[in-house]
C-alpha atoms as a PDB file:
ATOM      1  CA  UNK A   1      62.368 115.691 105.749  1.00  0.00           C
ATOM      2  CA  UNK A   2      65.199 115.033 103.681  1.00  0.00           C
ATOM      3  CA  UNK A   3      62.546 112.913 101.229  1.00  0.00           C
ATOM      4  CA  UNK A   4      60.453 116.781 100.910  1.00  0.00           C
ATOM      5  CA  UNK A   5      63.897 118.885  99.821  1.00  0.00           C
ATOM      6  CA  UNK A   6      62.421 119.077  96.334  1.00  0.00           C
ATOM      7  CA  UNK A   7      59.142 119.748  97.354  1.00  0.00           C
ATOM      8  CA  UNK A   8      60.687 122.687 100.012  1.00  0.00           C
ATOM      9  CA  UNK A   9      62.629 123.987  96.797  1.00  0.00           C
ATOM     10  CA  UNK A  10      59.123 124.250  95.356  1.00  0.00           C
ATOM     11  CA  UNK A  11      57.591 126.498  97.749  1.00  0.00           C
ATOM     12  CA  UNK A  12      60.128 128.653  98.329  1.00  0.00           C
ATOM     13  CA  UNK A  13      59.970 129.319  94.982  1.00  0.00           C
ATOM     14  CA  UNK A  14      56.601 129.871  94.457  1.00  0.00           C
ATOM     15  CA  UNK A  15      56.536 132.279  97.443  1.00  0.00           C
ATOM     16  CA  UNK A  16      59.667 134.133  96.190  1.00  0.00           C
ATOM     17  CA  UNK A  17      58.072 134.265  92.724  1.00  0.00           C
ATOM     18  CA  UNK A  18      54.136 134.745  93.555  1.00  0.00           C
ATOM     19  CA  UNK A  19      52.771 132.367  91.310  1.00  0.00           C
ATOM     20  CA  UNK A  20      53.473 128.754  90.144  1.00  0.00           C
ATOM     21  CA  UNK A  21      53.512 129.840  86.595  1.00  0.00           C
ATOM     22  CA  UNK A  22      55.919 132.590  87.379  1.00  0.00           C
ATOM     23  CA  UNK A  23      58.334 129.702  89.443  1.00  0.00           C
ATOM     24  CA  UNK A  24      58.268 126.908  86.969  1.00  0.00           C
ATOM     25  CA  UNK A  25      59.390 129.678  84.564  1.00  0.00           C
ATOM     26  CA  UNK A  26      62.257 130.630  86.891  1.00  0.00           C
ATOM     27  CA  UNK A  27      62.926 127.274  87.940  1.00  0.00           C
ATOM     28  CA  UNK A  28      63.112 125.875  84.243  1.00  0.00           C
ATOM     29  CA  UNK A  29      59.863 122.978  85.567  1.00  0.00           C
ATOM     30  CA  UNK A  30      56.675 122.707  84.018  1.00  0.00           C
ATOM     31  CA  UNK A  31      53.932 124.180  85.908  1.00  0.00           C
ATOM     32  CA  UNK A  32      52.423 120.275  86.545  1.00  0.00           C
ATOM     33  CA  UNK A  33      55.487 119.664  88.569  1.00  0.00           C
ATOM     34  CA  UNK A  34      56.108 122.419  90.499  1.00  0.00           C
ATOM     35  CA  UNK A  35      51.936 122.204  91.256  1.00  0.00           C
ATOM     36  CA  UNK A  36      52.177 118.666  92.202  1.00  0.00           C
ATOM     37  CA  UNK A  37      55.089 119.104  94.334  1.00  0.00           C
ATOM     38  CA  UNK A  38      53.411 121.851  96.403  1.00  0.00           C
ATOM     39  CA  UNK A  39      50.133 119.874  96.953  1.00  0.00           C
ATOM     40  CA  UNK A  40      52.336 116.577  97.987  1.00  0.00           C
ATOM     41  CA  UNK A  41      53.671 118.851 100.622  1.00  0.00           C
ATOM     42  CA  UNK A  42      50.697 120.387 102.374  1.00  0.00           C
ATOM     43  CA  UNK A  43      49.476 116.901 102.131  1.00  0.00           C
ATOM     44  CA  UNK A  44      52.301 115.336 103.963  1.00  0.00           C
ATOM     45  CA  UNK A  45      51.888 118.729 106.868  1.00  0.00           C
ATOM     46  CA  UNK A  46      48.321 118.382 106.409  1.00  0.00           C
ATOM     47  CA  UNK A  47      47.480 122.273 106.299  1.00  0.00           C
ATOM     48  CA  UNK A  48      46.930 124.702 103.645  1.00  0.00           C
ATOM     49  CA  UNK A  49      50.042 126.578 102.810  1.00  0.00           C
ATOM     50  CA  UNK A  50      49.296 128.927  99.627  1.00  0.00           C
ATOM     51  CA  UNK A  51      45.698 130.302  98.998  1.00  0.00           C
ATOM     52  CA  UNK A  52      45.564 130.310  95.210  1.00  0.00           C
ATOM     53  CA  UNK A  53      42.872 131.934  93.354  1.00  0.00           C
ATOM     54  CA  UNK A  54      43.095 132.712  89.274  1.00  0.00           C
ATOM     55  CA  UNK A  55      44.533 136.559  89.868  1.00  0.00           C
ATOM     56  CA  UNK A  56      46.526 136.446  92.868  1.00  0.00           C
ATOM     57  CA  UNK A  57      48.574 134.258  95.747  1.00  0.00           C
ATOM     58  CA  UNK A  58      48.709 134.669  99.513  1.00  0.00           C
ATOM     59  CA  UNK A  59      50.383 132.456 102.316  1.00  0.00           C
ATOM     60  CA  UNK A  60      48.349 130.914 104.981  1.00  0.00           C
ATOM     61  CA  UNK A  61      49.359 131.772 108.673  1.00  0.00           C
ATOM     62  CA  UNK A  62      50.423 128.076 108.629  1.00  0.00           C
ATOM     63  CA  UNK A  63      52.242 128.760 105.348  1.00  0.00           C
ATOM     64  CA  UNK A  64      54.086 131.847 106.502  1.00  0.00           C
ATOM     65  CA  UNK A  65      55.283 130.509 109.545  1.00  0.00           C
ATOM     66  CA  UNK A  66      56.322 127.008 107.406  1.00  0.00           C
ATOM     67  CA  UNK A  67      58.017 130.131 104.912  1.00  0.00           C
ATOM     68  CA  UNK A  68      60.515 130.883 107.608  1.00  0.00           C
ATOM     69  CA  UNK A  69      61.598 128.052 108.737  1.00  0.00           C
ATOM     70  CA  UNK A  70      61.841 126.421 105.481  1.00  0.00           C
ATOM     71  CA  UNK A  71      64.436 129.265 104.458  1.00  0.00           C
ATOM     72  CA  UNK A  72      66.422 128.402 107.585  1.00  0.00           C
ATOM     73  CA  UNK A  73      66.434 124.730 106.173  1.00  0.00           C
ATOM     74  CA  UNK A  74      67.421 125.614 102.410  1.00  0.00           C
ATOM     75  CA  UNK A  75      70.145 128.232 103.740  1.00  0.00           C
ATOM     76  CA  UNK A  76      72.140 125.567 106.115  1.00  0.00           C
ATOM     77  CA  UNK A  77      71.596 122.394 103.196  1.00  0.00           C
ATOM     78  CA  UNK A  78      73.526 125.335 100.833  1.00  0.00           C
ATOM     79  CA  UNK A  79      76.064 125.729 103.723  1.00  0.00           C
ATOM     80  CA  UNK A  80      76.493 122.264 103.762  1.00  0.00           C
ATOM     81  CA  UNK A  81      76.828 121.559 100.019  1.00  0.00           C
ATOM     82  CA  UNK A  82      79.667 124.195 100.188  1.00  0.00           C
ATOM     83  CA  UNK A  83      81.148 123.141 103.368  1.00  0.00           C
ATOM     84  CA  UNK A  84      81.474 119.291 101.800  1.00  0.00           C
ATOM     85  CA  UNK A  85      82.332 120.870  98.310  1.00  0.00           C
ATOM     86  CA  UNK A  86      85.037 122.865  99.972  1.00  0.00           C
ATOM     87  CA  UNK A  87      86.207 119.410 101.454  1.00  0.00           C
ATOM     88  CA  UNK A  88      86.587 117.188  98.291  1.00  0.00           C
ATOM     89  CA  UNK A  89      89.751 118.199  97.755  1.00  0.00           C
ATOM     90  CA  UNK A  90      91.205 118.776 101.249  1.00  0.00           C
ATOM     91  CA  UNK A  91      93.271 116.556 103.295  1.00  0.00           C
ATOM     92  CA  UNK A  92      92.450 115.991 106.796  1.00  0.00           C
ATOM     93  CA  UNK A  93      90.835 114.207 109.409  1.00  0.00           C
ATOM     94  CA  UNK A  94      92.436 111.112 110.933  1.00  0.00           C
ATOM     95  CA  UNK A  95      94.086 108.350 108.229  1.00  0.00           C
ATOM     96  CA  UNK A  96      94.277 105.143 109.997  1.00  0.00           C
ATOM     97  CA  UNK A  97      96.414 102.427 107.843  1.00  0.00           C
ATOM     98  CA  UNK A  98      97.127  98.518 108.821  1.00  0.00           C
ATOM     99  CA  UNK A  99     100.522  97.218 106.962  1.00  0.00           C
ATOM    100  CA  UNK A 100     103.103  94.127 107.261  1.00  0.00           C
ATOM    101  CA  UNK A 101     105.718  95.028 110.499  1.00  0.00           C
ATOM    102  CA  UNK A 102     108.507  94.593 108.137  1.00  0.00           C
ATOM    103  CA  UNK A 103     107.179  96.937 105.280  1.00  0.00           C
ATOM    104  CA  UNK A 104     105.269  98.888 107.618  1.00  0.00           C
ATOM    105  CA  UNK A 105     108.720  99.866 109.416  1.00  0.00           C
ATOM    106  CA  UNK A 106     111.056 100.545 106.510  1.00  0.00           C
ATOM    107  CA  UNK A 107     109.037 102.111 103.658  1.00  0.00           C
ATOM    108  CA  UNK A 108     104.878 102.787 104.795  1.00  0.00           C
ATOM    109  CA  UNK A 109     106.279 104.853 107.630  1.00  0.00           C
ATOM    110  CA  UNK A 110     108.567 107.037 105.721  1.00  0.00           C
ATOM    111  CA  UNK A 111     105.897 107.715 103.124  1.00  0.00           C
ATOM    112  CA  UNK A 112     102.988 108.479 105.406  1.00  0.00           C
ATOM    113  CA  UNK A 113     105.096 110.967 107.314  1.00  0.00           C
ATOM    114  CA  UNK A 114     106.124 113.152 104.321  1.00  0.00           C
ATOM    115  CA  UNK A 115     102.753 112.529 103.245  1.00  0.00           C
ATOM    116  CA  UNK A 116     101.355 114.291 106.647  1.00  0.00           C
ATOM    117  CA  UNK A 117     104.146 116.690 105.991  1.00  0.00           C
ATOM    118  CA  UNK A 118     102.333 117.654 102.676  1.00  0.00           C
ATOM    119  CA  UNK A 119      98.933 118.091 104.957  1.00  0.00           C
ATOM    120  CA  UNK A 120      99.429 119.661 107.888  1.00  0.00           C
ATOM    121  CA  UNK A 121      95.558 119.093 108.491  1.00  0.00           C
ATOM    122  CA  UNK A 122      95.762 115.337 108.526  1.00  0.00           C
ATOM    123  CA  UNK A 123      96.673 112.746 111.467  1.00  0.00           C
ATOM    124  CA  UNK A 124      98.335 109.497 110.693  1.00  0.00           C
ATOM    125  CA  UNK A 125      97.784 106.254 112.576  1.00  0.00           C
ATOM    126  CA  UNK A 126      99.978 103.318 111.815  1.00  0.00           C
ATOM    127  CA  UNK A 127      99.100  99.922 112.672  1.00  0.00           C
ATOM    128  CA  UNK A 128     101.540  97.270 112.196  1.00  0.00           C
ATOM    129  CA  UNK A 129     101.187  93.587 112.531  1.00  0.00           C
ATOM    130  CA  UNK A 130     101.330  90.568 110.015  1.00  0.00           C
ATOM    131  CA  UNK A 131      97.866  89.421 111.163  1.00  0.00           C
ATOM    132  CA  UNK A 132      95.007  89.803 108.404  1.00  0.00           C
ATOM    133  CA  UNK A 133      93.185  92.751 110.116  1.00  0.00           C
ATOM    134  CA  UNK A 134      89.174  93.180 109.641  1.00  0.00           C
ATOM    135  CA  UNK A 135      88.829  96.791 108.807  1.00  0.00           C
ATOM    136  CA  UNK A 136      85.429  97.447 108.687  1.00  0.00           C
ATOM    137  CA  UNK A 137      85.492  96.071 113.292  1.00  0.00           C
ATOM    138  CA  UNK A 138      89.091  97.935 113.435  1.00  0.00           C
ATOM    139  CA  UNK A 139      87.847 101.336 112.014  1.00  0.00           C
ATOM    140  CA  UNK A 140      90.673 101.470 109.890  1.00  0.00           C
ATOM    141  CA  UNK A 141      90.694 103.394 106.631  1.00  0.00           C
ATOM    142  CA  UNK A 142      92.832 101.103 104.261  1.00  0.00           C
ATOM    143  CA  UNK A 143      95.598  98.389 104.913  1.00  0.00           C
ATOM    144  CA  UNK A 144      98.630  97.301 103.069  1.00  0.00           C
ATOM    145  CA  UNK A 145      98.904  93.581 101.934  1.00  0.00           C
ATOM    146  CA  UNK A 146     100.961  91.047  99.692  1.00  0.00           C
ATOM    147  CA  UNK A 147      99.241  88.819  97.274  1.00  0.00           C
ATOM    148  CA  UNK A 148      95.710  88.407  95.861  1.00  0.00           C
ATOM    149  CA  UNK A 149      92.236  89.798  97.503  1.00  0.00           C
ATOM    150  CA  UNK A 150      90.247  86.612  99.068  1.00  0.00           C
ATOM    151  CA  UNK A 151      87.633  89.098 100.708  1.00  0.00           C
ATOM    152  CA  UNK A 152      85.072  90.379  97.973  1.00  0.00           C
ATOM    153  CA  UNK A 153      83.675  92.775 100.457  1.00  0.00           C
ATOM    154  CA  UNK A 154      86.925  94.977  99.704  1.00  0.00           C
ATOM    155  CA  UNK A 155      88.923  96.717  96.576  1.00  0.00           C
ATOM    156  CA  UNK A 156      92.092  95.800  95.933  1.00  0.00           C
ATOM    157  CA  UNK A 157      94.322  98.595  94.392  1.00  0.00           C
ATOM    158  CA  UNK A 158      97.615  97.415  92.844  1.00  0.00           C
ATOM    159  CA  UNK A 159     100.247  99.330  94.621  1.00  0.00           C
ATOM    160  CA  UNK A 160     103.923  98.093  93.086  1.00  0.00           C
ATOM    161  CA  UNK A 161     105.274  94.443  92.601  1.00  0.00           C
ATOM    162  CA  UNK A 162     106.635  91.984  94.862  1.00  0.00           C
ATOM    163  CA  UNK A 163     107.804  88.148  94.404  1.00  0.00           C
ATOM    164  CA  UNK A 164     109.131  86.248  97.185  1.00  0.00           C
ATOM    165  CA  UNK A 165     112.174  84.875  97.315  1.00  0.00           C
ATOM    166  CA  UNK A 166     114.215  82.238  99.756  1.00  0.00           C
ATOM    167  CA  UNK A 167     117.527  83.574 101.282  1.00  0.00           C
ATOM    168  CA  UNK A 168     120.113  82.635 103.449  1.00  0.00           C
ATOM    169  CA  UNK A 169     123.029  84.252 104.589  1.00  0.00           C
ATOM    170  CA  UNK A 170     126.625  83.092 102.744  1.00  0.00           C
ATOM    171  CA  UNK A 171     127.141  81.635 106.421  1.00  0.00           C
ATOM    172  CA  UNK A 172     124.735  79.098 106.128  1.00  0.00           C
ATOM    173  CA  UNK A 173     125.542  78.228 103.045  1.00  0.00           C
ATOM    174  CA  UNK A 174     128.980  78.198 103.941  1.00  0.00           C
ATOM    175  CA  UNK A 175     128.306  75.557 106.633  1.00  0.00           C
ATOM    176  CA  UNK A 176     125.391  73.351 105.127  1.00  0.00           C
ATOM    177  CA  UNK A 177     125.588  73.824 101.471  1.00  0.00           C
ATOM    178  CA  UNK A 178     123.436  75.419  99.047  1.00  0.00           C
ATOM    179  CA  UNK A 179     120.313  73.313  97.893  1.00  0.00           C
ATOM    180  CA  UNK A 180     120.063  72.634  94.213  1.00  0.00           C
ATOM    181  CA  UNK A 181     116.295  71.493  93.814  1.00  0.00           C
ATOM    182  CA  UNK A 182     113.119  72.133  96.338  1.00  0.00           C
ATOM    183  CA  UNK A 183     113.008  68.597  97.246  1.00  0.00           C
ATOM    184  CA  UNK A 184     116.613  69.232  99.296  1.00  0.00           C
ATOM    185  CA  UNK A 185     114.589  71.743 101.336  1.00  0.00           C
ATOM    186  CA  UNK A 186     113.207  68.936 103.616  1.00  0.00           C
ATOM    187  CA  UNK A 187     117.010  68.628 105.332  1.00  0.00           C
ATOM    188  CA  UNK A 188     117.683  72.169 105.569  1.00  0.00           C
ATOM    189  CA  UNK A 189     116.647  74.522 108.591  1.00  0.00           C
ATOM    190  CA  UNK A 190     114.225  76.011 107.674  1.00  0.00           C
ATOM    191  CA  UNK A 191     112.631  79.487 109.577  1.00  0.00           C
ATOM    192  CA  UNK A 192     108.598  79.399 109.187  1.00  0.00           C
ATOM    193  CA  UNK A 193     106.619  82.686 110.257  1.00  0.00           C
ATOM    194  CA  UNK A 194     103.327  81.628 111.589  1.00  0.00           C
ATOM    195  CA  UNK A 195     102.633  79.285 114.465  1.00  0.00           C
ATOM    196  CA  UNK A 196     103.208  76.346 113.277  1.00  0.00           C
ATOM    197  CA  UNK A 197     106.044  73.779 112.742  1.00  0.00           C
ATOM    198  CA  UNK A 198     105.616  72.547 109.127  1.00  0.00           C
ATOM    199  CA  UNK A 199     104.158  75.021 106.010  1.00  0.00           C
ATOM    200  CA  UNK A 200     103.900  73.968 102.373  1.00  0.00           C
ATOM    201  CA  UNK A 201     106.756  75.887  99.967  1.00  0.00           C
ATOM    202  CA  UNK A 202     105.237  76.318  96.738  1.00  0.00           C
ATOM    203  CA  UNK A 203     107.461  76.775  93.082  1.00  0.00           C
ATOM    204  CA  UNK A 204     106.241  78.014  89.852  1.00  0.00           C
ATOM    205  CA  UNK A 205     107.593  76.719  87.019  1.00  0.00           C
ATOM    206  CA  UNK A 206     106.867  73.985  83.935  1.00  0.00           C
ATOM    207  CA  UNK A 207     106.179  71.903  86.890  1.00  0.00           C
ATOM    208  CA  UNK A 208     104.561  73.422  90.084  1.00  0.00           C
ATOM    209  CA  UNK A 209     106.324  71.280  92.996  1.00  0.00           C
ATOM    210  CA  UNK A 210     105.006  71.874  96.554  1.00  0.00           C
ATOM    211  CA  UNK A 211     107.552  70.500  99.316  1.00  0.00           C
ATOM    212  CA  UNK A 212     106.373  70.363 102.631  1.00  0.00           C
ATOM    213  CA  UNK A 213     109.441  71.462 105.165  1.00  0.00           C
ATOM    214  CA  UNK A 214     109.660  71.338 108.848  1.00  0.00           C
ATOM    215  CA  UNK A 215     110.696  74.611 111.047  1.00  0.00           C
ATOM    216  CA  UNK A 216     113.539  74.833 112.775  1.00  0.00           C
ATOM    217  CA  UNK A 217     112.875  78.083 113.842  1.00  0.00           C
ATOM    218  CA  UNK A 218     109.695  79.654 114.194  1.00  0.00           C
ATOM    219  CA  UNK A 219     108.211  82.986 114.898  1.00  0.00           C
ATOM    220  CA  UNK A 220     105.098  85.334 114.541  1.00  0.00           C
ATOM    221  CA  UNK A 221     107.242  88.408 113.168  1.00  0.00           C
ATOM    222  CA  UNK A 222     108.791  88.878 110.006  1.00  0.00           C
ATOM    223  CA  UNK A 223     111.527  91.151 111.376  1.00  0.00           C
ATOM    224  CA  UNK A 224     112.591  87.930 113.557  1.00  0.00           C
ATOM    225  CA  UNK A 225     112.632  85.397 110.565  1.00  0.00           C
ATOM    226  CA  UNK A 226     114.440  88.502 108.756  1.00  0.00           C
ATOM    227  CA  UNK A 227     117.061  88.753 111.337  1.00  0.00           C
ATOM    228  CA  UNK A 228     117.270  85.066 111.698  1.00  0.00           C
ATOM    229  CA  UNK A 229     117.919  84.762 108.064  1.00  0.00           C
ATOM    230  CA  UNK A 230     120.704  87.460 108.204  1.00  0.00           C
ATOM    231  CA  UNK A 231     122.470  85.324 111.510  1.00  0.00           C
ATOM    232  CA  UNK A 232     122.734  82.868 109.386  1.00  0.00           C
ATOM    233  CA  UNK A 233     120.968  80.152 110.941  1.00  0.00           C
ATOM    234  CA  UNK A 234     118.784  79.060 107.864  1.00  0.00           C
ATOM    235  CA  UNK A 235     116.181  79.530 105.058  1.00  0.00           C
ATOM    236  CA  UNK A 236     113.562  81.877 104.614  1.00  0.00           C
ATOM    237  CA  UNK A 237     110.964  83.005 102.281  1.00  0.00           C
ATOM    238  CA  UNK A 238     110.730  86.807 102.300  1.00  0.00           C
ATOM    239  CA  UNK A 239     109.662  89.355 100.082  1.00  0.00           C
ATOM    240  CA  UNK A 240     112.021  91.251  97.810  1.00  0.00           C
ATOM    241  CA  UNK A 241     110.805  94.424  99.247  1.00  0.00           C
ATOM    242  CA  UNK A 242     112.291  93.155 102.597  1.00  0.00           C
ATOM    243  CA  UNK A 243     115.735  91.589 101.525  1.00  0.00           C
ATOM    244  CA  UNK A 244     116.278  92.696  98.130  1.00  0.00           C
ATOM    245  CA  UNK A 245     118.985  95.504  99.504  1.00  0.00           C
ATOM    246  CA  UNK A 246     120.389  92.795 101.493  1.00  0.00           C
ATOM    247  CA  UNK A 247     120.833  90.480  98.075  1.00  0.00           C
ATOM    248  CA  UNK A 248     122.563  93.180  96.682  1.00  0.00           C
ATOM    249  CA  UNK A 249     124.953  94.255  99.571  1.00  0.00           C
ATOM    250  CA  UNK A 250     126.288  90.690  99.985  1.00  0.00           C
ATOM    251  CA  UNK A 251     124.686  90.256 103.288  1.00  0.00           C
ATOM    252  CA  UNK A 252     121.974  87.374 101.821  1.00  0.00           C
ATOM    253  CA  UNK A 253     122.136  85.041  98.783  1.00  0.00           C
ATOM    254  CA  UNK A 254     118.973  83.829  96.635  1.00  0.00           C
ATOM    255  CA  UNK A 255     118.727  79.710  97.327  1.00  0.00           C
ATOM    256  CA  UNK A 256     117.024  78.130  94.622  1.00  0.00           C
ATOM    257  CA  UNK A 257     116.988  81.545  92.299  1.00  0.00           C
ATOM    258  CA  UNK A 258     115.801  79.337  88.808  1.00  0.00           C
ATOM    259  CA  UNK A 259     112.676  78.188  90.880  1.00  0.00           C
ATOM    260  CA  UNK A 260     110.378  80.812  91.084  1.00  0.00           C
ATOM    261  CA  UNK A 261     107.755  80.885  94.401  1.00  0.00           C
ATOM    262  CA  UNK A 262     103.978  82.289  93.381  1.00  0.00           C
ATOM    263  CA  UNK A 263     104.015  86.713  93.019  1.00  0.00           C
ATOM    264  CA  UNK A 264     102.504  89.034  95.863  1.00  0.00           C
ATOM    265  CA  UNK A 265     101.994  92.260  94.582  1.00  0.00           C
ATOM    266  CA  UNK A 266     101.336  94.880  96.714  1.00  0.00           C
ATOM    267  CA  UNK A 267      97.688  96.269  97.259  1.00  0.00           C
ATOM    268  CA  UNK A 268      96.291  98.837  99.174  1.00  0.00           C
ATOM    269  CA  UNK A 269      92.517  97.731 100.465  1.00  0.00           C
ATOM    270  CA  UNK A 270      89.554  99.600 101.517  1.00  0.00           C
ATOM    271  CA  UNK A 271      85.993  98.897 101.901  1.00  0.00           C
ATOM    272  CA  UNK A 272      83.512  98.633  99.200  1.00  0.00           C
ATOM    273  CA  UNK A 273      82.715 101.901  99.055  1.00  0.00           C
ATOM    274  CA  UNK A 274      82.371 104.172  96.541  1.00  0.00           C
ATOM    275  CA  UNK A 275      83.125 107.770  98.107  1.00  0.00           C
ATOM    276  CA  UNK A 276      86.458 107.379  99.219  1.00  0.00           C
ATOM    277  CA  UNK A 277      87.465 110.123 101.752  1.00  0.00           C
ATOM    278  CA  UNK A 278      90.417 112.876 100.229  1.00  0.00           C
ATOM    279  CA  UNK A 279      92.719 111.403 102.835  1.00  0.00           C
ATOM    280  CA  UNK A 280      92.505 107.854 101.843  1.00  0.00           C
ATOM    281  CA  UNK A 281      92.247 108.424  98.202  1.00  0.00           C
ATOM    282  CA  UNK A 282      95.019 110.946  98.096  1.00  0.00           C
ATOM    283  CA  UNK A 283      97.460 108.884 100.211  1.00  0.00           C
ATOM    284  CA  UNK A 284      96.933 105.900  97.868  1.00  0.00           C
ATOM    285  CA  UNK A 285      97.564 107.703  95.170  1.00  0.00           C
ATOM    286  CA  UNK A 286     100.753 109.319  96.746  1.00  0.00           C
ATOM    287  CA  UNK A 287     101.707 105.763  98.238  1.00  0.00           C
ATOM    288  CA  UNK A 288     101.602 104.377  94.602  1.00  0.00           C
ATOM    289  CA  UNK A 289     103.516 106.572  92.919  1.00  0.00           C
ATOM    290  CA  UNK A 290     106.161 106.536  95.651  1.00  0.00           C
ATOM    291  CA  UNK A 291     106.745 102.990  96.325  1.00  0.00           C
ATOM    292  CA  UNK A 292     106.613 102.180  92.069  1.00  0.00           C
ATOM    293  CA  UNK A 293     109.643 104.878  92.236  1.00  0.00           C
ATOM    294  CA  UNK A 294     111.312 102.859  94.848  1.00  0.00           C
ATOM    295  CA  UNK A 295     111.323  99.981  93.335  1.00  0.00           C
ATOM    296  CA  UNK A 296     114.135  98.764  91.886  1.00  0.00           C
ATOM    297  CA  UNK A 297     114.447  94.484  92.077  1.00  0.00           C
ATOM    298  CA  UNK A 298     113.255  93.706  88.463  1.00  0.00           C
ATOM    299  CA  UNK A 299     110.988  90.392  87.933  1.00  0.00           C
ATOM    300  CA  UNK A 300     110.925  86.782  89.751  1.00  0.00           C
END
């Protein structure tokens, strides 16, 4: 039915105007149109809707009936259109957002509840984990991630930038000296997050130099290999968002500051879509402009 809507528009406005001439006129359509829609649709219902002779018009007892029911139809598409138009710009509905634990905890979180505080309307749901989450099988509405976009089936919006960085606390340092090129890395303790026991360190430079270190401690959450880090019981690569307070306060140094490891920026992805809901759009917008004001850690 929703194929017919121009050829329903046509009738109606035939009927309400009592000739075709008369609605092509009103309707700003040439009188071949308007005809040619009204014959495709008795066609398609197979019965006679309009009697037409050269002086006068008359609807069929098919056609009148048709007549009332297609003003039902027209009225609730226009109550529709205005429903959705009245949408566009409101916030609400559910917002469901995947981020880093680490990030998720000590900035997304803040931001998406003043954000809900702005729209009373709108529900937020939070998921946080450092496992790459498929958002079209999660139902989720966006996610937050570090780095480049490897899956083409989503858009990447730049959110603020991030480089990581390797810290230690002064303790470690202290106790097992503070390595002066990458290569040294392979007899420090080093804390890996993942699930393995060896990872490949990467440094940009004039030279890119890969060194391939060992974990001594090892864990799925980037909270633990934070916390580890500020125990002091070895190295860890962490974004600036995470530790760059910490650099500041004391409570961490940089190790290996003149070699720089490859930049993360932060993106917000969706799916390819291009009718983003209010929520989503409005909440990356917000979450832009709020995290680029919070940041405050210069360049690599």
């Amino acid at each position: 039915m929703i194929d017919n809507l121009p050829n329903l528009v046509a009738f109606a406005g035939v009927v309400s105007a009592g000739s075709l001439s008369a609605a092509a006129r009103e309707m700003d359509m040439s009188l071949a149109v308007i005809s040619k829609r009204l014959a495709q649709l008795e066609e398609s219902l197979g019965v006679r809707l309009i009697q037409r002779t050269t002086r006068r018009q008359t609807l069929t007892e098919e056609g009148a009936l048709f007549h009332q029911q297609v003003l039902r139809i027209l009225a609730e598409v226009e109550q529709a259109e205005t429903l959705m138009s009245g949408r566009r710009d409101v916030v609400s509905g559910v917002l469901r957002v995947s981020a880093p634990g680490a990030i998720g905890r000590q900035w997304i979180a803040p931001i998406m509840a003043d954000f809900q505080r702005l729209h009373p309307q709108l529900t937020v749901q939070l998921e946080l984990t450092d496992v790459v989450v498929d958002l079209l099988d999660s139902g989720l509405d966006m996610a937050v991630r570090f780095g480049s976009l490897a899956d083409s089936s989503m858009i990447a919006r730049p959110l603020a930038p991030n480089y990581r960085v390797l810290v230690a606390a002064p303790a470690y340092v202290s106790q097992y000296g503070m390595p002066q090129q990458p290569a040294e890395l392979t007899r420090h303790r080093c804390i890996l997050i993942g699930d393995q026991p060896r990872a490949e360190w990467r440094f940009e430079g004039e030279e890119s130099v890969t060194v391939r270190v060992t974990g001594a401690l090892i864990t799925n959450d980037g909270a633990a290999a934070h916390a580890w880090a500020l125990h002091g019981v070895g190295i860890g690569v962490k974004s600036i968002w995470d530790v760059g307070d910490d650099i500041a306060a004391g409570r961490l140094v940089r190790i290996l500051p003149a070699h720089s490891m490859p930049a993360a920026p932060l993106h917000a992805l969706y799916p390819h879509n291009r009718h983003l809901a209010p929520r989503v759009r409005g909440f990356i917008d917000y979450l832009r402009e709020r995290l680029r004001d919070a940041y405050r850690w210069g360049q690599a």
